[in-house]
PDB file of N, CA and C in Angstrom:
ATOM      1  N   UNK A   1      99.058 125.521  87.710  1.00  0.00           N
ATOM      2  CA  UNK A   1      98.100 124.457  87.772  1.00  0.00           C
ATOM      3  C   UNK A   1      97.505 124.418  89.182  1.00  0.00           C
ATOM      4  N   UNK A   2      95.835 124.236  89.699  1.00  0.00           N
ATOM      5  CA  UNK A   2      95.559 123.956  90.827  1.00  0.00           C
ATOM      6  C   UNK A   2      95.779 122.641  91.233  1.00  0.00           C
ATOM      7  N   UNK A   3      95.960 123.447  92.882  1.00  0.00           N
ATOM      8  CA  UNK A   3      95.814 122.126  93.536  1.00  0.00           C
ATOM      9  C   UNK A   3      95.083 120.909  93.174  1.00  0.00           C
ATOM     10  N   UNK A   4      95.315 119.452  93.306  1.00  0.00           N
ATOM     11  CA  UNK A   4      94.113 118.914  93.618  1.00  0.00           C
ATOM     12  C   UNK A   4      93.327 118.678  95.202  1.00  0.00           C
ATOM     13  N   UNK A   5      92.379 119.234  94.906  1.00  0.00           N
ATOM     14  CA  UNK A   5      91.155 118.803  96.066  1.00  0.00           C
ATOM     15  C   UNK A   5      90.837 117.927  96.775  1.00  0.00           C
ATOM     16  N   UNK A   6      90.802 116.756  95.878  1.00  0.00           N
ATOM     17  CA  UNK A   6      90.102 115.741  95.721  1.00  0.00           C
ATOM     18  C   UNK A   6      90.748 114.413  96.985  1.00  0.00           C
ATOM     19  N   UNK A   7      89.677 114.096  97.771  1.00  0.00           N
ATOM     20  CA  UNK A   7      90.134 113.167  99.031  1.00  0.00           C
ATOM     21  C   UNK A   7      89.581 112.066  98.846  1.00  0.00           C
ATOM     22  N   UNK A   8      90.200 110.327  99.108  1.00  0.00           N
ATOM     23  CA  UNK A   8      89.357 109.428  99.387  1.00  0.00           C
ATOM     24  C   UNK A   8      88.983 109.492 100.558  1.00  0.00           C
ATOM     25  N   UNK A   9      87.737 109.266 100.601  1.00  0.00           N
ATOM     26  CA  UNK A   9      86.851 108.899 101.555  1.00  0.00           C
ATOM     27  C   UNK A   9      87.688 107.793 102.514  1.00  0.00           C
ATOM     28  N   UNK A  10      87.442 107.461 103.791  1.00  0.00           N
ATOM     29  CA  UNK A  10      87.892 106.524 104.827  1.00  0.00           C
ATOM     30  C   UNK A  10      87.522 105.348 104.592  1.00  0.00           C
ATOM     31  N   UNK A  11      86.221 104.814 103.818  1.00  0.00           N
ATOM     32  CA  UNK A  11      85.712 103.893 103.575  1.00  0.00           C
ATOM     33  C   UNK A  11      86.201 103.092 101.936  1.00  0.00           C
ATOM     34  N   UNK A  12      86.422 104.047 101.314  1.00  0.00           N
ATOM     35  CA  UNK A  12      87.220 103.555 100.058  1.00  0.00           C
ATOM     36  C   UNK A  12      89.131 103.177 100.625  1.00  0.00           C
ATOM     37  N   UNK A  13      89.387 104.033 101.420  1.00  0.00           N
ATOM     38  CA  UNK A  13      90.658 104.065 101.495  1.00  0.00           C
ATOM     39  C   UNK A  13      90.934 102.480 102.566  1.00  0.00           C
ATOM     40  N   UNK A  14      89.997 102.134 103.442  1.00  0.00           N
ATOM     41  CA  UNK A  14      90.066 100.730 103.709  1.00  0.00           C
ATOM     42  C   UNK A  14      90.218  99.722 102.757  1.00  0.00           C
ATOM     43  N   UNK A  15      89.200  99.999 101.890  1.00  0.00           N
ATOM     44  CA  UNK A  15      89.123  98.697 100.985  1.00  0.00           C
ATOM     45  C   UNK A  15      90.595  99.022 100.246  1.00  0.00           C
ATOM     46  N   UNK A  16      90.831 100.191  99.478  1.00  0.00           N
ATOM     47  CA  UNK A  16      92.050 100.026  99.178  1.00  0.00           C
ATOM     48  C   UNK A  16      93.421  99.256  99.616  1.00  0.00           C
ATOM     49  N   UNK A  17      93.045  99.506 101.260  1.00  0.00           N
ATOM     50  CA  UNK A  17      94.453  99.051 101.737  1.00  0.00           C
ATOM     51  C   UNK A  17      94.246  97.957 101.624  1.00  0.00           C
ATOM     52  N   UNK A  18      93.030  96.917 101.866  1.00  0.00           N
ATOM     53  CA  UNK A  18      92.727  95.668 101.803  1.00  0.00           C
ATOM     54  C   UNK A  18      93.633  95.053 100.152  1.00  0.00           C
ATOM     55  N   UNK A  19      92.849  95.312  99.209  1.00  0.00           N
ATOM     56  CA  UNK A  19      93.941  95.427  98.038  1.00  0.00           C
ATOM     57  C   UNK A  19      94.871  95.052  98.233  1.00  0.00           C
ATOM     58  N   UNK A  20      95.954  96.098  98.550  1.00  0.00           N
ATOM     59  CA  UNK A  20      97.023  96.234  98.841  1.00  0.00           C
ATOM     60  C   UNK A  20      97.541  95.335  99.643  1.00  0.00           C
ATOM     61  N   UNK A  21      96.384  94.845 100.939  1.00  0.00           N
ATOM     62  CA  UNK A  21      97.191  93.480 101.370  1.00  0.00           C
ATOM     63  C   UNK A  21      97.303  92.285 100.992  1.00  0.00           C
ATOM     64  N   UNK A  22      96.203  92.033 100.161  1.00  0.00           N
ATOM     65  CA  UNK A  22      95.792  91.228  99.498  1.00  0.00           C
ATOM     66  C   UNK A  22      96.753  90.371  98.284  1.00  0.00           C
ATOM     67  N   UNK A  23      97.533  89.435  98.527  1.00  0.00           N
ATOM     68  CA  UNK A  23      98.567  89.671  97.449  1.00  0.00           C
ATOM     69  C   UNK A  23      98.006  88.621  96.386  1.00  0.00           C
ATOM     70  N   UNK A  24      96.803  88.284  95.912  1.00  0.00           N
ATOM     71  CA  UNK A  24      95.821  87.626  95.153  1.00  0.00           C
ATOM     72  C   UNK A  24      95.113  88.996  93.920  1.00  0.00           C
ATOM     73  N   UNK A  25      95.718  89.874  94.202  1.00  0.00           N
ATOM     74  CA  UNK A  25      95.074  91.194  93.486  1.00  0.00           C
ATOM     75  C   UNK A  25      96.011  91.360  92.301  1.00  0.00           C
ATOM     76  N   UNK A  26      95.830  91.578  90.985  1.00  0.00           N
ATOM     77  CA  UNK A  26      96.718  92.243  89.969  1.00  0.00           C
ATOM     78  C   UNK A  26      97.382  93.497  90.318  1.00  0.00           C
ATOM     79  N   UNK A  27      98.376  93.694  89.577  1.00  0.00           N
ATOM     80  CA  UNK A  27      99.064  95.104  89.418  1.00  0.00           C
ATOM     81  C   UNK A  27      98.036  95.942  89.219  1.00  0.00           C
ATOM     82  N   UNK A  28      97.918  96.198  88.279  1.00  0.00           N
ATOM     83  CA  UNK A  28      96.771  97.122  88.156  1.00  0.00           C
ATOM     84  C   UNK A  28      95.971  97.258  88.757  1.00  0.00           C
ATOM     85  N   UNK A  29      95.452  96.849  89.723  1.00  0.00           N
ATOM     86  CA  UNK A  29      94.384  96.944  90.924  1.00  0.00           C
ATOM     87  C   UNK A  29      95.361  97.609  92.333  1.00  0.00           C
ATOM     88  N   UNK A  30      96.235  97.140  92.252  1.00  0.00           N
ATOM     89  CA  UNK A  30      97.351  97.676  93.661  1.00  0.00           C
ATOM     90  C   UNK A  30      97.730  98.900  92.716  1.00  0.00           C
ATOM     91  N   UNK A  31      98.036  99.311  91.443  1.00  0.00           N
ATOM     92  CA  UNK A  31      98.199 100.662  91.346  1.00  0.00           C
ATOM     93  C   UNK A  31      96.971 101.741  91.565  1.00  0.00           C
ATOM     94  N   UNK A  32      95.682 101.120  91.412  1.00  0.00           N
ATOM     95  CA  UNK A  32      94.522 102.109  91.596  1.00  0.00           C
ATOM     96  C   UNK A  32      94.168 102.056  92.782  1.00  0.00           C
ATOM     97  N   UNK A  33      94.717 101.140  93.970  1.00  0.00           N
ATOM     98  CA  UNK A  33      94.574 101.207  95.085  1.00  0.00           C
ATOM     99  C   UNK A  33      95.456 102.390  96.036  1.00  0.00           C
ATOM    100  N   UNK A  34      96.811 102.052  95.287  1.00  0.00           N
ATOM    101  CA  UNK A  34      97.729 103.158  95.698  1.00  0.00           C
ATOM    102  C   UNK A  34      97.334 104.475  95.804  1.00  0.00           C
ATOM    103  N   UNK A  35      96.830 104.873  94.296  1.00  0.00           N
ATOM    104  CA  UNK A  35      96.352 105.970  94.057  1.00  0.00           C
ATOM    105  C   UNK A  35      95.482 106.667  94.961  1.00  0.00           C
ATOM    106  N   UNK A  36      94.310 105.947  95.324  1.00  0.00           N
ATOM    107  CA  UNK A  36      93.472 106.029  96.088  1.00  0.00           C
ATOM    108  C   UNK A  36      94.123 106.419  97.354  1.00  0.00           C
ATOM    109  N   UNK A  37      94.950 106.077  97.679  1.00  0.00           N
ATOM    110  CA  UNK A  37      95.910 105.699  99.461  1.00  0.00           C
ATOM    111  C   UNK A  37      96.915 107.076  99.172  1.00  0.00           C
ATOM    112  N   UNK A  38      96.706 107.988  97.960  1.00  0.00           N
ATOM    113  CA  UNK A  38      97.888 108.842  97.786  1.00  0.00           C
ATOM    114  C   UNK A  38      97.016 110.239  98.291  1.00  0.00           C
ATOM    115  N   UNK A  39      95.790 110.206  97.962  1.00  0.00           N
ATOM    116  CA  UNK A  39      94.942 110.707  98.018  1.00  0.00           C
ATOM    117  C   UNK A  39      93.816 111.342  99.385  1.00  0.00           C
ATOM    118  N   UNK A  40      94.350 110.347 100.405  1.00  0.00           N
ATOM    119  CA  UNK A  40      93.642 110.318 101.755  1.00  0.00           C
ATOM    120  C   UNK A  40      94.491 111.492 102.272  1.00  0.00           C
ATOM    121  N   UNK A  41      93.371 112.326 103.267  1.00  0.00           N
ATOM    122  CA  UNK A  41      93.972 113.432 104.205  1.00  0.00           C
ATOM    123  C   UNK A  41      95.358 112.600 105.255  1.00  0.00           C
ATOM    124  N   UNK A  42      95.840 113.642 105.594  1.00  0.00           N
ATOM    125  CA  UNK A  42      96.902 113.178 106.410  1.00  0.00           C
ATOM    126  C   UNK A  42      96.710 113.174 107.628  1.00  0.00           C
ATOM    127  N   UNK A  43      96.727 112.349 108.582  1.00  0.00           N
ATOM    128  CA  UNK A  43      96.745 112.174 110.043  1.00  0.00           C
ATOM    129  C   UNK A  43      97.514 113.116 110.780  1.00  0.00           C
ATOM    130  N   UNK A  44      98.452 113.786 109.815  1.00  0.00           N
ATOM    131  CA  UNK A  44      99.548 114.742 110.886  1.00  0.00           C
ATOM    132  C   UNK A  44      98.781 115.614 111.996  1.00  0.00           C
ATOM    133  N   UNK A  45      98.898 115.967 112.270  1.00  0.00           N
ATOM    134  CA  UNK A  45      98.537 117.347 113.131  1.00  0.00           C
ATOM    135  C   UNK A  45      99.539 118.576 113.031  1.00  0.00           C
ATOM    136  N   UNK A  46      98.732 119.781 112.370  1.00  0.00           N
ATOM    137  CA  UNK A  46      99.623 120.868 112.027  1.00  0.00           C
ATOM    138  C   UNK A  46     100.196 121.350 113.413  1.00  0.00           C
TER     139      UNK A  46
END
C-alpha cells in the first residue's frame, strides 16, 4: 500500500488545534480535528 502524501496545511492545522481546545466542540469534531493534527509535517529536524 502507498504512502500517504497528504499534509494539513498550517492554517487548517490551527483551527484544528483550536477545536481541540475548545472543550464546547463534539466528539466528532475533536476526532476530525485530530485527524487533521495526525496529518501535519513534523517539526523534527532530520
Amino acid at each position: 500500500m502507498p504512502a500517504n502524501k497528504k499534509q494539513t496545511s498550517p492554517k487548517a492545522a490551527s483551527a484544528a488545534s483550536s477545536v481541540l481546545r475548545d472543550g464546547r466542540t463534539s466528539a466528532k469534531s475533536k476526532t476530525a480535528a485530530g485527524s487533521a493534527l495526525a496529518q501535519t509535517p513534523s517539526k523534527k529536524k532530520k
